[in-house]
C-alpha atoms as a PDB file:
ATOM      1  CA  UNK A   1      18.529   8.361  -0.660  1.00  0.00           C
ATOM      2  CA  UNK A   2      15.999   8.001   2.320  1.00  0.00           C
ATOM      3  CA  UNK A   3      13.699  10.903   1.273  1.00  0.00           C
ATOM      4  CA  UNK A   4      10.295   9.679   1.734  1.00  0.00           C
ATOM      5  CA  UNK A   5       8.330  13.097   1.227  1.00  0.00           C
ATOM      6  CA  UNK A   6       5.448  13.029  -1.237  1.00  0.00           C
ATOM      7  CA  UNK A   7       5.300   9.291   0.259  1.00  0.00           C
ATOM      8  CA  UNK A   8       2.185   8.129   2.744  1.00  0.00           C
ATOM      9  CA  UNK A   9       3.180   5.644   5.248  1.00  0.00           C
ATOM     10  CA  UNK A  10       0.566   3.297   7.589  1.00  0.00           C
ATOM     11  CA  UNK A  11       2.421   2.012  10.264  1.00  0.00           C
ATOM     12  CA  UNK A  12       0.052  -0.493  12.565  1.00  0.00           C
ATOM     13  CA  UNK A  13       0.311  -0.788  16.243  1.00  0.00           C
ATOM     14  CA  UNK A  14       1.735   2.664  16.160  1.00  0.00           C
ATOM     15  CA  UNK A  15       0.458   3.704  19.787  1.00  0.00           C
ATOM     16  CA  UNK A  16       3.436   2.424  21.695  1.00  0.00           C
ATOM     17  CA  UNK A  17       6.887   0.605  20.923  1.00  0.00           C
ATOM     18  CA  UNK A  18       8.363  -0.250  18.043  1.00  0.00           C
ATOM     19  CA  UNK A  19       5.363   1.287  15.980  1.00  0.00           C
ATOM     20  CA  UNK A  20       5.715   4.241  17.477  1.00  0.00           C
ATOM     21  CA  UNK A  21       8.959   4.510  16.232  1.00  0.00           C
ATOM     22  CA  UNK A  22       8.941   3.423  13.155  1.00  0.00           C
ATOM     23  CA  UNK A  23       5.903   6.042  12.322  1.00  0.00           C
ATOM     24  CA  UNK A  24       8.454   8.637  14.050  1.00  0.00           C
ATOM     25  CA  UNK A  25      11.327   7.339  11.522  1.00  0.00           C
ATOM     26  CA  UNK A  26       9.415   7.584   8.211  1.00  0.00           C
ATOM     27  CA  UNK A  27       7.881  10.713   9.856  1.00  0.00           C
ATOM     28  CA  UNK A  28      11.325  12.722   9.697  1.00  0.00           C
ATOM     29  CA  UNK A  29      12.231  10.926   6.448  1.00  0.00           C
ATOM     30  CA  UNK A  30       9.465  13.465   4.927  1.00  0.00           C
ATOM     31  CA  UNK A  31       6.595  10.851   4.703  1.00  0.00           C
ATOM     32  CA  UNK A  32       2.854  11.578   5.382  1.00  0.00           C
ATOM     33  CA  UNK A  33       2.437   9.419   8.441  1.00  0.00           C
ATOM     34  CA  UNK A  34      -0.720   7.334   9.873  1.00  0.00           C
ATOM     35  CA  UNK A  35      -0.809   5.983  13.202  1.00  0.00           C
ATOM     36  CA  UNK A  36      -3.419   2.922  13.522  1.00  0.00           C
ATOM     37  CA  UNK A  37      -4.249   1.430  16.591  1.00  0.00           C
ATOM     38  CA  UNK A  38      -6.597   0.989  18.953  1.00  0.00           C
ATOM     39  CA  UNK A  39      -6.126   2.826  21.858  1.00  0.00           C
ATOM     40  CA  UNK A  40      -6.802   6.344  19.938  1.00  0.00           C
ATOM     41  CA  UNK A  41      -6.032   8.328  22.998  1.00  0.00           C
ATOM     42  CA  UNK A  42      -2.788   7.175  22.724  1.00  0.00           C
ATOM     43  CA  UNK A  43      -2.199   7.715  19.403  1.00  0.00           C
ATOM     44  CA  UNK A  44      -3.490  11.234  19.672  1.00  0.00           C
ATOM     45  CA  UNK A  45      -0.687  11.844  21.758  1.00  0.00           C
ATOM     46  CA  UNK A  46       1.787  10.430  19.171  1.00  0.00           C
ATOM     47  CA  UNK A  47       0.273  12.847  16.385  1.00  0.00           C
ATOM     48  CA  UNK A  48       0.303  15.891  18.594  1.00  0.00           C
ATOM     49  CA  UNK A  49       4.466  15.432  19.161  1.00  0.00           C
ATOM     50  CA  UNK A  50       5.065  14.937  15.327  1.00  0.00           C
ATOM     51  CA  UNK A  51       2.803  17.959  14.628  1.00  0.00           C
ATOM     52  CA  UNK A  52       2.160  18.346  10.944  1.00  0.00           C
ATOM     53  CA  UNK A  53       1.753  14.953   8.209  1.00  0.00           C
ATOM     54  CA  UNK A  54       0.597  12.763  11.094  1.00  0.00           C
ATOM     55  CA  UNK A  55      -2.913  11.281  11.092  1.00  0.00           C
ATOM     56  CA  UNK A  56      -4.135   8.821  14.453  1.00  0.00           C
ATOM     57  CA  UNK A  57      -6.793   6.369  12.639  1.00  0.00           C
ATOM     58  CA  UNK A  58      -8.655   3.952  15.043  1.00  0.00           C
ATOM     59  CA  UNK A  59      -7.941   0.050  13.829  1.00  0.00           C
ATOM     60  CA  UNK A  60      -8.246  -2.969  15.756  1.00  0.00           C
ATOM     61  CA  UNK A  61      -6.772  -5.316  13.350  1.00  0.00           C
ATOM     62  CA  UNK A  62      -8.079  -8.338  15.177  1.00  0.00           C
ATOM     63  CA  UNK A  63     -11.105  -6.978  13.465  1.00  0.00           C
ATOM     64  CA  UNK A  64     -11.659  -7.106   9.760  1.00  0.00           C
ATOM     65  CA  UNK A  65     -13.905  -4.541   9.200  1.00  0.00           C
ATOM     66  CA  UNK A  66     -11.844  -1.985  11.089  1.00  0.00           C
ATOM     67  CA  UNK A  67      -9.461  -2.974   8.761  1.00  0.00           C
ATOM     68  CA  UNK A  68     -11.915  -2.087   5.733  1.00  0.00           C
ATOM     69  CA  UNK A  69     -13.034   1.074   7.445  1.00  0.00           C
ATOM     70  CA  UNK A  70      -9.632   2.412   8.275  1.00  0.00           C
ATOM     71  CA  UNK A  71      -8.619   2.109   4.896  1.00  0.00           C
ATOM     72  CA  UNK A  72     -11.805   3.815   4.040  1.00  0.00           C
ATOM     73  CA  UNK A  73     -11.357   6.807   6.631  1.00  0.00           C
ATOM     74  CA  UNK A  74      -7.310   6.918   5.055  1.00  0.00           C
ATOM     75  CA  UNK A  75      -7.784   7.285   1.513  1.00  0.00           C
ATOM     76  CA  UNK A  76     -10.704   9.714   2.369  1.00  0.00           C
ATOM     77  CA  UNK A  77      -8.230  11.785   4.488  1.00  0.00           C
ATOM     78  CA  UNK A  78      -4.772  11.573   2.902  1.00  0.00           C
ATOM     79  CA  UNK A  79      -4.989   9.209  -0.148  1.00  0.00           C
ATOM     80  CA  UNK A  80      -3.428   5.904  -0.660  1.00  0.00           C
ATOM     81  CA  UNK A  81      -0.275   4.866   1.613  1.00  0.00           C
ATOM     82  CA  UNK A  82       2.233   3.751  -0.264  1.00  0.00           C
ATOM     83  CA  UNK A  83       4.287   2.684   2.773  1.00  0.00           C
ATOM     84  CA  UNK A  84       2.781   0.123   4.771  1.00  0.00           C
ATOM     85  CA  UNK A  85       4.203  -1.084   7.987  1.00  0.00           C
ATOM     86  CA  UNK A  86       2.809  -4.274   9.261  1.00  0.00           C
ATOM     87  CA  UNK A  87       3.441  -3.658  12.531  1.00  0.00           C
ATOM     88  CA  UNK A  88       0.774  -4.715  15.294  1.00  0.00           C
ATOM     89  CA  UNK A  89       1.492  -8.174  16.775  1.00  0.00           C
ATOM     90  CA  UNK A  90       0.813  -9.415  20.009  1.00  0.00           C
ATOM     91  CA  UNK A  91       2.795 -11.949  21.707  1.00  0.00           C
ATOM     92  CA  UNK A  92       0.904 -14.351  24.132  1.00  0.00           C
ATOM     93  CA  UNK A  93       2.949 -17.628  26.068  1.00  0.00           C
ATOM     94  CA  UNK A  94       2.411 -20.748  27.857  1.00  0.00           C
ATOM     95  CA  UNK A  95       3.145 -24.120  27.521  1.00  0.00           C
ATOM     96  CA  UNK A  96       1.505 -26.173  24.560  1.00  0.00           C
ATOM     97  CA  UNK A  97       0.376 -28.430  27.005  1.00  0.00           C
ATOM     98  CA  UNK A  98      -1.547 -25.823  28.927  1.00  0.00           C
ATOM     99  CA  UNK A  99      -2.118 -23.594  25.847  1.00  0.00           C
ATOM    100  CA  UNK A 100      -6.219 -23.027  25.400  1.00  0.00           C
ATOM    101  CA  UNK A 101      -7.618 -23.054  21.532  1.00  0.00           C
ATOM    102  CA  UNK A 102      -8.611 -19.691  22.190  1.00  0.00           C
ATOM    103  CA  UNK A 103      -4.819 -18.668  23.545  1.00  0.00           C
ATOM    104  CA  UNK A 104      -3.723 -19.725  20.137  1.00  0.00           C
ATOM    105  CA  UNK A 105      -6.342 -18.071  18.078  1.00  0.00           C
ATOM    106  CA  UNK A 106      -5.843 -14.462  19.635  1.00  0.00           C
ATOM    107  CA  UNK A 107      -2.246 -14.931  18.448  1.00  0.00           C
ATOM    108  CA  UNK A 108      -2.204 -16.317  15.075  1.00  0.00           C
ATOM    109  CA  UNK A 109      -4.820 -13.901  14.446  1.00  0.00           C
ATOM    110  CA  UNK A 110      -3.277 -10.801  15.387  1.00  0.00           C
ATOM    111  CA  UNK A 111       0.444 -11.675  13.967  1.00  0.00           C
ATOM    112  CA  UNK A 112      -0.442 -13.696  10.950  1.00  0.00           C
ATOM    113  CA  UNK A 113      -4.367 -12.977   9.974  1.00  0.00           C
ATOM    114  CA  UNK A 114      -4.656  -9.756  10.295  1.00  0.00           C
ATOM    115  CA  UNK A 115      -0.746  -8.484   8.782  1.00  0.00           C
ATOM    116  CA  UNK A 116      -2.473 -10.813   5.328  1.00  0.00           C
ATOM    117  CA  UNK A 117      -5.624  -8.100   5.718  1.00  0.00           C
ATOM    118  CA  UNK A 118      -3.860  -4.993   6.171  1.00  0.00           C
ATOM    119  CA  UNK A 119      -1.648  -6.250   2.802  1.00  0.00           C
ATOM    120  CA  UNK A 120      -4.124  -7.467   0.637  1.00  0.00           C
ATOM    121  CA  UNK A 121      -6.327  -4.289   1.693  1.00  0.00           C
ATOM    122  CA  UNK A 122      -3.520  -1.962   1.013  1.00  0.00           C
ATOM    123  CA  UNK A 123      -2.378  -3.631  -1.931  1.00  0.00           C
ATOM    124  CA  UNK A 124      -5.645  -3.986  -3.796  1.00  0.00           C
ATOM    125  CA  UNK A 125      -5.687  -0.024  -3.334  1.00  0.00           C
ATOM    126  CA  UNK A 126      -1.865   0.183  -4.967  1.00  0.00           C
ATOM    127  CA  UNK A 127      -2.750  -1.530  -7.988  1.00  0.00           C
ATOM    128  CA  UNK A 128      -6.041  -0.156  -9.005  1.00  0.00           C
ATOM    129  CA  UNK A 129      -4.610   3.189  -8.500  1.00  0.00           C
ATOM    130  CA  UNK A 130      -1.467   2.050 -10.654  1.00  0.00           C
ATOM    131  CA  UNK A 131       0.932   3.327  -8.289  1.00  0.00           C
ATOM    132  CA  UNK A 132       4.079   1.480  -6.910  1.00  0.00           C
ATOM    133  CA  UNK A 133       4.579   0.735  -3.200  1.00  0.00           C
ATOM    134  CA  UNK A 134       6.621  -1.257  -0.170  1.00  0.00           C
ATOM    135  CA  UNK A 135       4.962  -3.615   2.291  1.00  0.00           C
ATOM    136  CA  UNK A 136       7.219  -4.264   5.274  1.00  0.00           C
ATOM    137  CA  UNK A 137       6.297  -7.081   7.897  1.00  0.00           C
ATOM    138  CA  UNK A 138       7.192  -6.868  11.293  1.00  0.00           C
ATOM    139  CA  UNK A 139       7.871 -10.596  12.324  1.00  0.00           C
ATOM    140  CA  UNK A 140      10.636 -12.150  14.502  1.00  0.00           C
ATOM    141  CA  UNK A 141      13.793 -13.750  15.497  1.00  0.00           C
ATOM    142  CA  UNK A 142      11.851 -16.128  17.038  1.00  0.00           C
ATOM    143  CA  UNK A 143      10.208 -16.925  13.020  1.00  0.00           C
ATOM    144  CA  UNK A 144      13.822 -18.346  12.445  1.00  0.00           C
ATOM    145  CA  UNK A 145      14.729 -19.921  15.568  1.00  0.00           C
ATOM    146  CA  UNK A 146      12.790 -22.161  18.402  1.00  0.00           C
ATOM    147  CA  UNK A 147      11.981 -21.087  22.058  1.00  0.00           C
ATOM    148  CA  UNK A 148       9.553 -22.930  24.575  1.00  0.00           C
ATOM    149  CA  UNK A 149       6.040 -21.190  26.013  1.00  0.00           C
ATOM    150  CA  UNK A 150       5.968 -19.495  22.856  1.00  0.00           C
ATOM    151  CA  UNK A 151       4.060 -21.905  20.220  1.00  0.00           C
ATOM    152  CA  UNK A 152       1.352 -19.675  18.432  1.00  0.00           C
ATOM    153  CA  UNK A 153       3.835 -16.708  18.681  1.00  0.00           C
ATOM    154  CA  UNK A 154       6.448 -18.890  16.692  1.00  0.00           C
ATOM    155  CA  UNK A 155       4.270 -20.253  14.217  1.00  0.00           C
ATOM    156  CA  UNK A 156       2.701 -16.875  13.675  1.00  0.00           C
ATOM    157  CA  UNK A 157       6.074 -15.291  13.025  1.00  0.00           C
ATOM    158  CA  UNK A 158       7.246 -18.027  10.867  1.00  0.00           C
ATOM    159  CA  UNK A 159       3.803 -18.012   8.811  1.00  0.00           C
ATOM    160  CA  UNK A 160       4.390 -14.160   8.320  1.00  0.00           C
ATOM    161  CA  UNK A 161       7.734 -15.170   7.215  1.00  0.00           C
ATOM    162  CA  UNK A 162       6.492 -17.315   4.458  1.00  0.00           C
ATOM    163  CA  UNK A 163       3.495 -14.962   3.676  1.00  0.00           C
ATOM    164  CA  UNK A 164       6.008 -12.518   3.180  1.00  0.00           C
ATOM    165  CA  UNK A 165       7.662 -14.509   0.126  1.00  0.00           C
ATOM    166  CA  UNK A 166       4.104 -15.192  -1.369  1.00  0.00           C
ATOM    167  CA  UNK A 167       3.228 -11.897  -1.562  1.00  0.00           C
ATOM    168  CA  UNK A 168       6.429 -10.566  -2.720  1.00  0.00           C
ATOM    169  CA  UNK A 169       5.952 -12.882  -5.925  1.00  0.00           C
ATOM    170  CA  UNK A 170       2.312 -12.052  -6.454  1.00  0.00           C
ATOM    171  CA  UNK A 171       2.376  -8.257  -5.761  1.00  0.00           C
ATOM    172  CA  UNK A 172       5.565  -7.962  -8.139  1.00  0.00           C
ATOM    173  CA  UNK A 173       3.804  -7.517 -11.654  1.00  0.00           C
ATOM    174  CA  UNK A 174       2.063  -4.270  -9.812  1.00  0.00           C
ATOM    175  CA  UNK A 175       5.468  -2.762  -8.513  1.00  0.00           C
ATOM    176  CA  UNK A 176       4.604  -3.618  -5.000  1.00  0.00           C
ATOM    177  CA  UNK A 177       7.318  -4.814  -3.063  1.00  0.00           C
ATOM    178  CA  UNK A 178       7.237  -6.891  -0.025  1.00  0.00           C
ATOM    179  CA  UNK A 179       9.808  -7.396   2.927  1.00  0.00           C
ATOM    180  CA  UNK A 180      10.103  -8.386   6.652  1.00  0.00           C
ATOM    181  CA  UNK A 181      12.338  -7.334   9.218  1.00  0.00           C
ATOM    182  CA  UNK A 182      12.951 -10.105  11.796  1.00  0.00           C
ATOM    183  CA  UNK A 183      14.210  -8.368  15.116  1.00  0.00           C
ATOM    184  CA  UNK A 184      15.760 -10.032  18.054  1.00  0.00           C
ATOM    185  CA  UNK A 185      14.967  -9.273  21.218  1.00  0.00           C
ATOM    186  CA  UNK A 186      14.202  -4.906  21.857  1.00  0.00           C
ATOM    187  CA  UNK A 187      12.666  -3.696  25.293  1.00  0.00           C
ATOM    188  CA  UNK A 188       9.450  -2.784  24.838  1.00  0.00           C
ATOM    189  CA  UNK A 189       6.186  -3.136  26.481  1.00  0.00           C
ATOM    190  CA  UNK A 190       6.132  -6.733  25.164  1.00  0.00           C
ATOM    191  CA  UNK A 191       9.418  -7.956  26.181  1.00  0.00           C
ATOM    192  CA  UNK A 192      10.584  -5.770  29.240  1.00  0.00           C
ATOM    193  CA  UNK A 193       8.990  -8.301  32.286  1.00  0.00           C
ATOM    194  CA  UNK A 194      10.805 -11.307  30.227  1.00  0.00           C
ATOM    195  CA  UNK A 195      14.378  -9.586  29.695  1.00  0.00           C
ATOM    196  CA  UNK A 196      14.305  -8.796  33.314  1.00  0.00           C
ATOM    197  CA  UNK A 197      13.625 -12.650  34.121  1.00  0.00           C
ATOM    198  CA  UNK A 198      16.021 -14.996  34.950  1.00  0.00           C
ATOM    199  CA  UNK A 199      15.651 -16.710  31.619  1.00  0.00           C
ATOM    200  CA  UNK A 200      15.934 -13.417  29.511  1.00  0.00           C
ATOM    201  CA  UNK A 201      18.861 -12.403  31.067  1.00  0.00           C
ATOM    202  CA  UNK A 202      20.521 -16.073  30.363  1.00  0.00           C
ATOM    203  CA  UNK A 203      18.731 -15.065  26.746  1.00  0.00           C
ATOM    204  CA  UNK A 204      20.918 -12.321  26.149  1.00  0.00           C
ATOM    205  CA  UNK A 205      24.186 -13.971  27.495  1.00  0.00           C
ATOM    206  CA  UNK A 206      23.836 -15.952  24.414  1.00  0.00           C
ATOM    207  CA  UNK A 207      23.608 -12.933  21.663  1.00  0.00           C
ATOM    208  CA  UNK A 208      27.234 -12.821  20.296  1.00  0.00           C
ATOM    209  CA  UNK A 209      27.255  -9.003  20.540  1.00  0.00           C
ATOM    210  CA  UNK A 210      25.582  -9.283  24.205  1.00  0.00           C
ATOM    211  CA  UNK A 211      22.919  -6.791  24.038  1.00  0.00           C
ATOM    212  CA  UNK A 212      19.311  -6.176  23.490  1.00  0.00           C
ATOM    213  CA  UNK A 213      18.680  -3.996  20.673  1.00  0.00           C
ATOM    214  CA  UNK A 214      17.813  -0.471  20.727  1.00  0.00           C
ATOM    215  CA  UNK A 215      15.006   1.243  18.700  1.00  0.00           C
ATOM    216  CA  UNK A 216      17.656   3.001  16.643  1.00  0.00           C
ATOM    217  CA  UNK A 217      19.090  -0.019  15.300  1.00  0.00           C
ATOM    218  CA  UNK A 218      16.205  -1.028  13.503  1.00  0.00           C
ATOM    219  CA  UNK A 219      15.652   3.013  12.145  1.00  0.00           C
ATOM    220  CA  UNK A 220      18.197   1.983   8.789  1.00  0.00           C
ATOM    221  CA  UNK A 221      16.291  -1.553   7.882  1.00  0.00           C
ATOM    222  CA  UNK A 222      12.993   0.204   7.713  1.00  0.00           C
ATOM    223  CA  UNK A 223      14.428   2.872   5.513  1.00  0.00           C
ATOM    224  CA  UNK A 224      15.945   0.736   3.136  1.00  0.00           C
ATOM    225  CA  UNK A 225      12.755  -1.139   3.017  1.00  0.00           C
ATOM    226  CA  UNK A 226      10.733   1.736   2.431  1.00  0.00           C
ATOM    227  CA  UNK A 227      12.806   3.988   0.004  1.00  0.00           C
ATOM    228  CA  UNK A 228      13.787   3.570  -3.324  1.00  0.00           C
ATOM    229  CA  UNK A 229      17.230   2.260  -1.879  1.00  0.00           C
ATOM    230  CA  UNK A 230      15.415  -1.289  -1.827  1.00  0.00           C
ATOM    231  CA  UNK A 231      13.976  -0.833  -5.158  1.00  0.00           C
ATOM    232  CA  UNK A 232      15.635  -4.456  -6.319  1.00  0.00           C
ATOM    233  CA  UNK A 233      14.617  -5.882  -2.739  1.00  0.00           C
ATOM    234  CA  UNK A 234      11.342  -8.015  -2.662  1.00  0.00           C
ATOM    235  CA  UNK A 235      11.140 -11.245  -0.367  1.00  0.00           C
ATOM    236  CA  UNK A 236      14.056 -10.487   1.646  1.00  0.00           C
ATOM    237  CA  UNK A 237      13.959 -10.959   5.526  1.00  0.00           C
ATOM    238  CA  UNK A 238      16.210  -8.505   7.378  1.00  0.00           C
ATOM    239  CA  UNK A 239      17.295 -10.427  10.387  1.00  0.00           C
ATOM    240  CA  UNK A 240      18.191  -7.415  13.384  1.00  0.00           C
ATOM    241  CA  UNK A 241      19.069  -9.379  16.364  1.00  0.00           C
ATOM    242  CA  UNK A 242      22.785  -9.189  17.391  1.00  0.00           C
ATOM    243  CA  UNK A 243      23.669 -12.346  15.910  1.00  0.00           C
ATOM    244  CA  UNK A 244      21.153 -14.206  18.157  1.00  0.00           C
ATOM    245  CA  UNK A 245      19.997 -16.156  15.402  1.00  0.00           C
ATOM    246  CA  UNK A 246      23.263 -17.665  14.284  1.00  0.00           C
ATOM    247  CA  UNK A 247      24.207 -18.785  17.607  1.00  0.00           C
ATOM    248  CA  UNK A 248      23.743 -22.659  18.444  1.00  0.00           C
ATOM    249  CA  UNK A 249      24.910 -22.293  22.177  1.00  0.00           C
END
């Protein structure tokens, strides 16, 4: 039910993490894989251990026209992705009170701005070509939930939340369907230093099932998003966090 060969995935921020995984999950599915990012070196590395249907593509989505371009350099090389994992996100923290302009910029830019480029780029490509496809946005348990020193990261989440919904509606009429996953908290570049902190390990005390999450767990959301098992899916927000977000200790 998960085969994804014939399909062309783009998975963002795929040089490290949770990106790297997911472009190693639709990878063994069958899929066509591309691996954007900026550090390319990186990414090189990535392509050389999946060895055949994996492309590295430079991309700085804090950029538009890398966006453009990669697109460009894509359909050029493999066609049209028909999987498109909005991956890249930054996460950025301080204080409101001592948060610059510029702080809060950088974030919304990178989780909110440029996940709405990489769509509406990727979609506009679906629809002229008349061919059917899955968006999947990589926000947050913390789109659902509140959490202090992390303002823009919240708000960007939550935005990509809601831009999630608007898209699914528009992008409909052209078969394109359009889903987030929300994870909780997964060790990763991004979140190691804080789950070693005092407060992150108080953090996970308070997950019901009192654990971070582990890259496997999120392996079965992204394929269900991506294959034709979601066919009748479009809005939805898969929440993967332990049970962090119902908890009101």
């Amino acid at each position: 039910m998960h085969d994804l060969s014939g399909r062309t995935a783009l998975v963002t921020g795929a040089s490290s993490g949770l990106g790297a995984h997911f472009a190693r999950v639709l990878h063994k599915s069958g899929a066509t894989v591309v691996l954007a990012a900026r550090r390319i070196d990186r990414l090189d590395a990535a392509v050389a251990a999946l060895e055949e249907r994996a492309h590295a593509i430079a991309m700085d989505v804090g950029d538009e026209a890398s966006i453009l371009a990669g697109f460009e350099r894509i359909e050029a090389t493999v066609g049209i992705c028909d999987i498109i994992v909005n991956n890249a996100g930054i996460s950025g923290g301080a204080f409101a009170l001592k948060m610059s302009t510029q702080e809060w910029d950088r974030v919304v830019d990178t989780n909110l701005r440029a996940p709405f480029v990489v769509a509406r780029e990727g979609a506009k490509r679906l629809a002229a070509a008349k061919k059917t496809g899955s968006i999947i946005n990589i926000a947050s348990v913390l789109g659902l939930r509140g959490s202090p020193q992390v303002a823009a990261y919240m708000a960007s989440k939550a935005g990509l939340i809601h831009l999630t919904h608007a898209l699914a509606i528009e992008f409909a009429r052209y078969g394109i369907r359009v889903n987030a996953i929300a994870p909780g908290y997964f060790k990763t570049e991004i979140s190691s230093e804080f789950l070693e902190s005092d407060h992150g390990r108080a953090l996970v005390a308070r997950i019901p099932q009192r654990a971070i999450g582990e890259m496997e767990h999120l392996s079965g959301p992204l394929l269900l998003l991506a294959s034709d098992a979601g066919a009748y899916m479009t809005g939805s927000v898969v929440v993967v966090d332990g049970g962090l977000s119902i908890n009101s200790l």
